[in-house]
C-alpha atoms as a PDB file:
ATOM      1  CA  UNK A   1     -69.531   7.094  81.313  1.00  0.00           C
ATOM      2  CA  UNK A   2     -68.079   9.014  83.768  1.00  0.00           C
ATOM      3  CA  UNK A   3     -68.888  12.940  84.808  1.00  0.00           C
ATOM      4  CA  UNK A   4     -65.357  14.345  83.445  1.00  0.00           C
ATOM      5  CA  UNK A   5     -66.138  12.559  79.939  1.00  0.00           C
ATOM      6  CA  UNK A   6     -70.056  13.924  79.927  1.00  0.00           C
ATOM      7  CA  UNK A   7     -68.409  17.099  80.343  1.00  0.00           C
ATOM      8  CA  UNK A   8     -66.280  16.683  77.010  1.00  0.00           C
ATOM      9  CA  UNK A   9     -68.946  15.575  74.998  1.00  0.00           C
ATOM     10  CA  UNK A  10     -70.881  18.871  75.707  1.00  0.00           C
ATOM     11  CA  UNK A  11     -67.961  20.818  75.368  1.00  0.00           C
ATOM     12  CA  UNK A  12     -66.885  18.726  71.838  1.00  0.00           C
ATOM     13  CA  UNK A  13     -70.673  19.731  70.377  1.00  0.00           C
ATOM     14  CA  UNK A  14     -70.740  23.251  71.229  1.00  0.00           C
ATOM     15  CA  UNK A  15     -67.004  23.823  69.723  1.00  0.00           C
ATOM     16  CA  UNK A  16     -68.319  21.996  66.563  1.00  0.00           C
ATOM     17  CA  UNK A  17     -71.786  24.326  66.486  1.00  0.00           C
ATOM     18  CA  UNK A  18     -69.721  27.635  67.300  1.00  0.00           C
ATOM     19  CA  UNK A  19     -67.321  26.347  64.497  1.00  0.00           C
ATOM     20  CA  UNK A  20     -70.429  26.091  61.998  1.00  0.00           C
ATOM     21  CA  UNK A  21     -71.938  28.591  63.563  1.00  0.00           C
ATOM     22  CA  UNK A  22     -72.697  32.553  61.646  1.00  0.00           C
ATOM     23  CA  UNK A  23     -73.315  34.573  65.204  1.00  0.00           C
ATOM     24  CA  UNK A  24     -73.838  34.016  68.949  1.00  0.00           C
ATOM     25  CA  UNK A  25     -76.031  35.848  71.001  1.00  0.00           C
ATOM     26  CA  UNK A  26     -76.084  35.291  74.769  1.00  0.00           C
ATOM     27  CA  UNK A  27     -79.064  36.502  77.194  1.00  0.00           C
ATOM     28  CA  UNK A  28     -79.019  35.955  81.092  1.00  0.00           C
ATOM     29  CA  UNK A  29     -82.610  34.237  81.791  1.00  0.00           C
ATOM     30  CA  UNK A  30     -83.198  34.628  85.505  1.00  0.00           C
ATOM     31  CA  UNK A  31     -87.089  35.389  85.922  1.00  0.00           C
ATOM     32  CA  UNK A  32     -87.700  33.013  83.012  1.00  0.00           C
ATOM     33  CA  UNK A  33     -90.490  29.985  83.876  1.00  0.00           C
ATOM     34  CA  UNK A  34     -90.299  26.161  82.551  1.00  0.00           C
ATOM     35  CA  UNK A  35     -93.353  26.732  80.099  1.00  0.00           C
ATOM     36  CA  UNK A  36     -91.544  29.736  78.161  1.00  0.00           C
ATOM     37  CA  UNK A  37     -88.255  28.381  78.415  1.00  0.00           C
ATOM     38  CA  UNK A  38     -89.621  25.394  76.824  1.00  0.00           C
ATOM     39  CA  UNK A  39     -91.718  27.465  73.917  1.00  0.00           C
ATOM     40  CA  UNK A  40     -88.062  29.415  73.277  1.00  0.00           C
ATOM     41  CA  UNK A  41     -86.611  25.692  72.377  1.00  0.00           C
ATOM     42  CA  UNK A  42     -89.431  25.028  70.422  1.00  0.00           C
ATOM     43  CA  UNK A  43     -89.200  28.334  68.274  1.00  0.00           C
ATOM     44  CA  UNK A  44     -85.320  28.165  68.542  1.00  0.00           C
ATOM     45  CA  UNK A  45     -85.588  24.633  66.304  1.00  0.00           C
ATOM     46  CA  UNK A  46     -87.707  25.879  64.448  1.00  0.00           C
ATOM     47  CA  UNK A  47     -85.527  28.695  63.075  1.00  0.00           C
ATOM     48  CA  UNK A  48     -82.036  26.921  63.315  1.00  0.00           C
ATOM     49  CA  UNK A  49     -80.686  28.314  66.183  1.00  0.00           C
ATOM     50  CA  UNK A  50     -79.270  25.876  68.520  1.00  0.00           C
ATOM     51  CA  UNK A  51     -80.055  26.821  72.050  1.00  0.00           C
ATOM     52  CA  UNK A  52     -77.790  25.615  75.225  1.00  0.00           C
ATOM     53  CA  UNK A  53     -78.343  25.934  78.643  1.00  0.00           C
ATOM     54  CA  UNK A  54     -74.483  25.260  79.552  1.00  0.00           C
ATOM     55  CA  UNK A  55     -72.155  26.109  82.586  1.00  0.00           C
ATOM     56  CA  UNK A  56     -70.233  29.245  82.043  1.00  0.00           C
ATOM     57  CA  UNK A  57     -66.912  26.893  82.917  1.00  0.00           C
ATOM     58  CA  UNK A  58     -67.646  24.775  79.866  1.00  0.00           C
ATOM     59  CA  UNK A  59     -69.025  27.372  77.310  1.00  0.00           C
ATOM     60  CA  UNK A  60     -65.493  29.362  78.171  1.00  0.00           C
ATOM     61  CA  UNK A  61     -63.928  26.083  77.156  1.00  0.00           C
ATOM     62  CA  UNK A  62     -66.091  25.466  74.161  1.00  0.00           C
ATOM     63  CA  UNK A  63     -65.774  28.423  72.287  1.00  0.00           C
ATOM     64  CA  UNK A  64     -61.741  29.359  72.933  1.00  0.00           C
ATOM     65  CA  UNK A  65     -60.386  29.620  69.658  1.00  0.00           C
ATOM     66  CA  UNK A  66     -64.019  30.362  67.713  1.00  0.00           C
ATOM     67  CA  UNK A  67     -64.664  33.466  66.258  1.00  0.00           C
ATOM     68  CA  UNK A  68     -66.958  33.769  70.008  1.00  0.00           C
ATOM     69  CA  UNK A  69     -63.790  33.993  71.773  1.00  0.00           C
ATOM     70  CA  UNK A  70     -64.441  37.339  73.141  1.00  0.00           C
ATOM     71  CA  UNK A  71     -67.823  36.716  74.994  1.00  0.00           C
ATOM     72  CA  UNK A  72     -65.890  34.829  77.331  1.00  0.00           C
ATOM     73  CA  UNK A  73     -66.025  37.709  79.910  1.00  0.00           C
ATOM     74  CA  UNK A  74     -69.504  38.238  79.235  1.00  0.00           C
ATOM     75  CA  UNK A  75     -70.073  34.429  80.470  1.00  0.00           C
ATOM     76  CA  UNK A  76     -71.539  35.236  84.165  1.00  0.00           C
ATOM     77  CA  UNK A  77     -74.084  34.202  85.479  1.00  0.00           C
ATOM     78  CA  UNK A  78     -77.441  32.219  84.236  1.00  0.00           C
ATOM     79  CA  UNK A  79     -77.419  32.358  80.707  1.00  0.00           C
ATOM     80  CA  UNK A  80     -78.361  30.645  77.390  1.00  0.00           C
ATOM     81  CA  UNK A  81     -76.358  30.408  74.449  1.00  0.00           C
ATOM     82  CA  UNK A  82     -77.962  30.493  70.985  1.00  0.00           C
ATOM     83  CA  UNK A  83     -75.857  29.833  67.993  1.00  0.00           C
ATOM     84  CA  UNK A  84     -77.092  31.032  64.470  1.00  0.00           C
ATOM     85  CA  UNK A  85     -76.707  28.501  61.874  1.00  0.00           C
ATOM     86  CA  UNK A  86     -78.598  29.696  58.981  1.00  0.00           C
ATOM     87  CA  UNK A  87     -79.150  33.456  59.041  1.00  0.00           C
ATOM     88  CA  UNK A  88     -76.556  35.611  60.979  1.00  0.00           C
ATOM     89  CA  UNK A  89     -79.820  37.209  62.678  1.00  0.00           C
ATOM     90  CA  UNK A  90     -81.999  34.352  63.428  1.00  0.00           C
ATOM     91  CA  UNK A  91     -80.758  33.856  67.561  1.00  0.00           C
ATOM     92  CA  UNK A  92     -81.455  37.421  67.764  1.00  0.00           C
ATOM     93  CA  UNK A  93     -84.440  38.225  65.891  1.00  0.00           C
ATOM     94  CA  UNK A  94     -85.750  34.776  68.045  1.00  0.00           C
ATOM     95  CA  UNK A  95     -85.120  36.632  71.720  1.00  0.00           C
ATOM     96  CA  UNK A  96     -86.512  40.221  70.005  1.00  0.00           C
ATOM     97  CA  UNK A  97     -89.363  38.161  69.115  1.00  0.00           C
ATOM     98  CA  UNK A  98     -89.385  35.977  72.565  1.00  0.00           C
ATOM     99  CA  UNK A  99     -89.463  39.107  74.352  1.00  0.00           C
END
């Protein structure tokens, strides 16, 4: 498979999950070590939120014409997506609590 259709895939899965998805929260992680980032993935499962580490590039590309259309400009720099699937809260309440 080459890199351009890798890139399509991830783009195709987070469309579909921002399609599904209730709300978006987005939180620059710079600072953040393996071990916690790691324990936030765990937790984020655990609550459905689905959590992405993604390039900015392809998150722009993945949620144009979602409801999350307007965090585009808000896409700089190192940051993680997390999509609430079940409760509109849950990707927030899981940083408030992460924090």
């Amino acid at each position: 498979m080459s890199r351009l259709e890798e890139k399509k895939l991830v783009v195709d899965e987070l469309k579909k999950v921002a399609d599904e998805a209730l709300s978006a929260v987005v939180v620059d992680y710079r600072g953040t070590n393996v071990p916690d980032l790691t324990l936030l993935r765990k937790d984020a499962s655990s609550s459905s939120v689905y959590l992405r580490v993604i390039k900015n590039t392809l998150a722009k590309r993945a949620i144009k014409d979602t409801d999350f259309e307007c965090m585009q400009n808000d896409l700089k720099g190192p940051l993680i997506l997390a999509f609430s699937r079940d409760n509109p809260g849950s990707a927030a309440k899981l940083f408030n609590d992460f924090l």
